[in-house]
Protein backbone atom coordinates (compact mmCIF):
# COMPACT_ATOMS: atom_id res chain seq x y z
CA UNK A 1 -20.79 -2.61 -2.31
CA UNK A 2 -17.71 -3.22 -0.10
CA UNK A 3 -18.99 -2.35 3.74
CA UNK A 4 -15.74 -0.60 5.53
CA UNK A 5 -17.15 0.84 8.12
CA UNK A 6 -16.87 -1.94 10.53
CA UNK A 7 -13.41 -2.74 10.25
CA UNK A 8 -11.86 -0.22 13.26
CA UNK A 9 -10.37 2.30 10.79
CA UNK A 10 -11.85 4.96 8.49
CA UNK A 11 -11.79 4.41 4.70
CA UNK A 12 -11.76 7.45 2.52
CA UNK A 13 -13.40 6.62 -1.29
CA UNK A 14 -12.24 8.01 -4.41
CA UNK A 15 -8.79 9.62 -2.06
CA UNK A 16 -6.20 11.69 -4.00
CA UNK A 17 -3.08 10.47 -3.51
CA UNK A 18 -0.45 12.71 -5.19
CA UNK A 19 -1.95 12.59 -8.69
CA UNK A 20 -3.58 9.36 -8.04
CA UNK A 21 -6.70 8.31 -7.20
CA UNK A 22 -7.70 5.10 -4.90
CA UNK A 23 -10.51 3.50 -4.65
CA UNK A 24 -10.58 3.33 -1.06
CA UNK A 25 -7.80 4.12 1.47
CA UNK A 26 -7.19 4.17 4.87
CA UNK A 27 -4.38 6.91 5.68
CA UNK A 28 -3.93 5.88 8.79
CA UNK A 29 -2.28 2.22 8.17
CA UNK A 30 -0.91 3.44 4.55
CA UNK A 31 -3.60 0.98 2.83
CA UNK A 32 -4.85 1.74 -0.53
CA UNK A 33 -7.88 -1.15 -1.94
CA UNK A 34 -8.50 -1.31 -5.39
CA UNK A 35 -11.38 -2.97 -6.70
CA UNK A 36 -10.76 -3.41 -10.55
CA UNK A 37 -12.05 -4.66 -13.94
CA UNK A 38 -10.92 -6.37 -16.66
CA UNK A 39 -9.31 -3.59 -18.05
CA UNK A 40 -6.64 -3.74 -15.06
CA UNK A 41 -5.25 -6.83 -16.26
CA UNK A 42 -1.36 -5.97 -16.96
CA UNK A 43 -1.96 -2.91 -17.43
CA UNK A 44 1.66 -0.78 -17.13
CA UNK A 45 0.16 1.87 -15.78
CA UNK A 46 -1.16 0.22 -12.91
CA UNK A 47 2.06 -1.33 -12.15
CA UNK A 48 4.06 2.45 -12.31
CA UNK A 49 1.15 3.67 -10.01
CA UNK A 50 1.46 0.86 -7.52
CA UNK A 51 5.23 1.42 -7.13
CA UNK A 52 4.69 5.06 -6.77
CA UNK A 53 2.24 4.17 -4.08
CA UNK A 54 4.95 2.16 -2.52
CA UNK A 55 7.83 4.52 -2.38
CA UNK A 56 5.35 6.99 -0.58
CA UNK A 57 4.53 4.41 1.98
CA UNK A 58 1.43 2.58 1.05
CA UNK A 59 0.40 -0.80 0.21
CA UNK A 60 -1.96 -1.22 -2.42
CA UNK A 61 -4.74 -4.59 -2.27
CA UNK A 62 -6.07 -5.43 -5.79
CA UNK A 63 -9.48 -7.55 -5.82
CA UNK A 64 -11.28 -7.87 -8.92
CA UNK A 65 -14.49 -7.25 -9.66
CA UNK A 66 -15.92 -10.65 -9.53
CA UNK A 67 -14.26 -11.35 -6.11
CA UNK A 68 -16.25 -8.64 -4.73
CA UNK A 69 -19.51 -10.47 -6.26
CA UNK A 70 -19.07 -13.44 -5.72
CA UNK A 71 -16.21 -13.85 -2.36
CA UNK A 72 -17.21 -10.52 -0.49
CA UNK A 73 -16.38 -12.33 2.66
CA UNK A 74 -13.08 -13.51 1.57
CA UNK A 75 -12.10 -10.07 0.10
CA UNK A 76 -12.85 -8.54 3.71
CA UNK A 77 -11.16 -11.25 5.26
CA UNK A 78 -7.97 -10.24 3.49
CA UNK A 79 -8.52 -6.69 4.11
CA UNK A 80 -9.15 -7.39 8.25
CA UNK A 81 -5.79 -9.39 7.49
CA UNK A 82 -3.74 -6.82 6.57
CA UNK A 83 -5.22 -4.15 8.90
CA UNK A 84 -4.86 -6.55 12.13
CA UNK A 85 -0.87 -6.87 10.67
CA UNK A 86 1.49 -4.76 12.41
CA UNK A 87 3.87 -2.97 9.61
CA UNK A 88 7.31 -3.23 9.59
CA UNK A 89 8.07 0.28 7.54
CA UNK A 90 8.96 3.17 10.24
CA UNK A 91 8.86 6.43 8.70
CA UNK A 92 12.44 7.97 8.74
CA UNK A 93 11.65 12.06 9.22
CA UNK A 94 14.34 12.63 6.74
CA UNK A 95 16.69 11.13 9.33
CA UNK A 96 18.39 8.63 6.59
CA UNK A 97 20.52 11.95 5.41
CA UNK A 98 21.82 11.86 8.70
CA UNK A 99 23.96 8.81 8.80
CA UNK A 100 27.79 8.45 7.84
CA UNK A 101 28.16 7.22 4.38
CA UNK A 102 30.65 3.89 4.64
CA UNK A 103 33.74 4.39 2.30
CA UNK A 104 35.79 1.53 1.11
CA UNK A 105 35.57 -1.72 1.90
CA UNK A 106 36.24 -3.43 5.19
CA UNK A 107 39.74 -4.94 3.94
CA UNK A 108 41.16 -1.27 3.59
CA UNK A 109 41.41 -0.11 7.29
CA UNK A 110 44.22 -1.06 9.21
CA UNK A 111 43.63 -1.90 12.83
């Protein structure tokens, strides 16, 4: 089993997400871990789910289900990784409505 509690953040299992559900995720840095099997493998429906995941702020971590056997260490390594990385998304408030929208290109204004 993949030990979380150790890592400086809390982890919620099986967390509803909009209509999805994450293995484990950790609201507080926007981190959704997904431990999966070989059914995962291309699967579309992943792929819309991770991008919805995105657009709402989160990164989702994929490890298979071997890693977790057989690299446990190496799969928390990468987790510590990404939770001891600073983000670089700000959330925006709704703020983004509030800027001018540019018109034109730069060639049509006369200075």
């Amino acid at each position: 089993m993949l030990c979380l509690k150790n890592l400086g953040v809390k982890f919620r299992r099986q967390a509803l997400i909009g209509r999805y559900i994450g293995d484990f995720v950790c609201f507080e840095k926007r981190l959704v871990i997904e431990i999966d099997g070989g059914q995962h493998a291309d699967s579309e429906n992943d792929k819309i789910r991770d991008r919805w995941l995105r657009a709402e702020g989160f990164e989702v971590l994929r490890f298979w289900n071997h890693d977790m056997l057989r690299n446990r260490d190496g799969v928390l390594e990468k987790i510590t990784e990404r939770l001891n990385t600073p983000t670089l998304t700000l959330p925006t408030g709704g703020r983004e409505s509030m800027l001018p929208k540019l018109s034109g290109s730069i060639k049509d204004k006369k200075i």
